[in-house]
Protein backbone atom coordinates (compact mmCIF):
# COMPACT_ATOMS: atom_id res chain seq x y z
CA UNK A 1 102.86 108.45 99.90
CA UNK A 2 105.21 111.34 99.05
CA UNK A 3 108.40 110.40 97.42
CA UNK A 4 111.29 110.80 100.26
CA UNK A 5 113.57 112.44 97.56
CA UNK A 6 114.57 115.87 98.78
CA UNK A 7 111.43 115.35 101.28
CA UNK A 8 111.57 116.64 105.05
CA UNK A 9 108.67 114.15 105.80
CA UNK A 10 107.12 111.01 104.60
CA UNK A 11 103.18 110.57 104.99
CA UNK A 12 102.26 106.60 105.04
CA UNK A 13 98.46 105.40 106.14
CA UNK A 14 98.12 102.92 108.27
CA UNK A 15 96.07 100.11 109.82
CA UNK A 16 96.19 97.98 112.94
CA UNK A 17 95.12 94.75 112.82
CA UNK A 18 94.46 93.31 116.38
CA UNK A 19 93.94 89.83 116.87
CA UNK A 20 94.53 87.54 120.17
CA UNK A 21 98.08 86.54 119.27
CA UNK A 22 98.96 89.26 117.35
CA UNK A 23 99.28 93.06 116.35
CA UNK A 24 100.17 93.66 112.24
CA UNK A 25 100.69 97.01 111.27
CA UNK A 26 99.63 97.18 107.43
CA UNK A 27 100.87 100.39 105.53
CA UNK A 28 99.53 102.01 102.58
CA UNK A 29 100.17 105.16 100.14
CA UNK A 30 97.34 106.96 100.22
CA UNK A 31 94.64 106.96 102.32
CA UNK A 32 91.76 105.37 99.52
CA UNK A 33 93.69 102.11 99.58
CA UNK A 34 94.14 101.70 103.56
CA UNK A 35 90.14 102.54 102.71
CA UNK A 36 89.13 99.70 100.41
CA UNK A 37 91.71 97.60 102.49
CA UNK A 38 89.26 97.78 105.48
CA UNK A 39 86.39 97.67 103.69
CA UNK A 40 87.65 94.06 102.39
CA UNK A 41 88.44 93.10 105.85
CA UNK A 42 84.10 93.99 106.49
CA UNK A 43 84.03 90.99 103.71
CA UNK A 44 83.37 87.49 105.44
CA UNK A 45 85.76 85.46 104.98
CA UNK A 46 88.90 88.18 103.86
CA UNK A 47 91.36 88.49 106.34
CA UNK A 48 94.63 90.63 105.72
CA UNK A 49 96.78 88.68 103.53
CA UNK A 50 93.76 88.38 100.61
CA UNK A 51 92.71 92.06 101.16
CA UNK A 52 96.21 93.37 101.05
CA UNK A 53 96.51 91.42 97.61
CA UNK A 54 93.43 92.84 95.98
CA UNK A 55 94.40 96.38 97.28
CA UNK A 56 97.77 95.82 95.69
CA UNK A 57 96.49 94.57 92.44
CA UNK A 58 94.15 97.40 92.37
CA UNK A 59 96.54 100.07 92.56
CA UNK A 60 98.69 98.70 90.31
CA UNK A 61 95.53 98.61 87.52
CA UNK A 62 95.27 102.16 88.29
CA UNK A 63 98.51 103.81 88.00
C-alpha cells in the first residue's frame, strides 16, 4: 500500500469473502499477501480469521 502522506491516491488489494450470511471484505498492502491469503483459504480447514493471521505474521517476518 502506498503511504497516504502527500499521496493523491491510495492503492489497497482486496478480497471478498462470500458466504450465506455474510460478505467480509479483507484488505491487504500489496497484492502477494491478498495472494498467499487465498491460497490459505484453498487449505481445508483455514477459513479467514486463521489465514489473515498467518498472512499477518508473515509480513511482519519479512519487513
Amino acid at each position: 500500500m502506498l503511504k497516504a502522506e502527500g499521496a493523491d491516491e491510495v492503492v489497497l488489494e482486496t478480497h471478498l469473502h462470500v458466504r450465506d450470511d455474510a460478505l467480509q471484505l479483507y484488505g491487504f498492502a500489496d497484492a502477494g499477501e491478498r495472494e498467499l491469503f487465498e491460497q490459505l483459504l484453498s487449505v481445508g480447514g483455514v477459513g479467514p480469521k486463521v489465514a489473515l493471521a498467518i498472512v499477518s505474521g508473515y509480513s511482519h517476518r519479512c519487513r
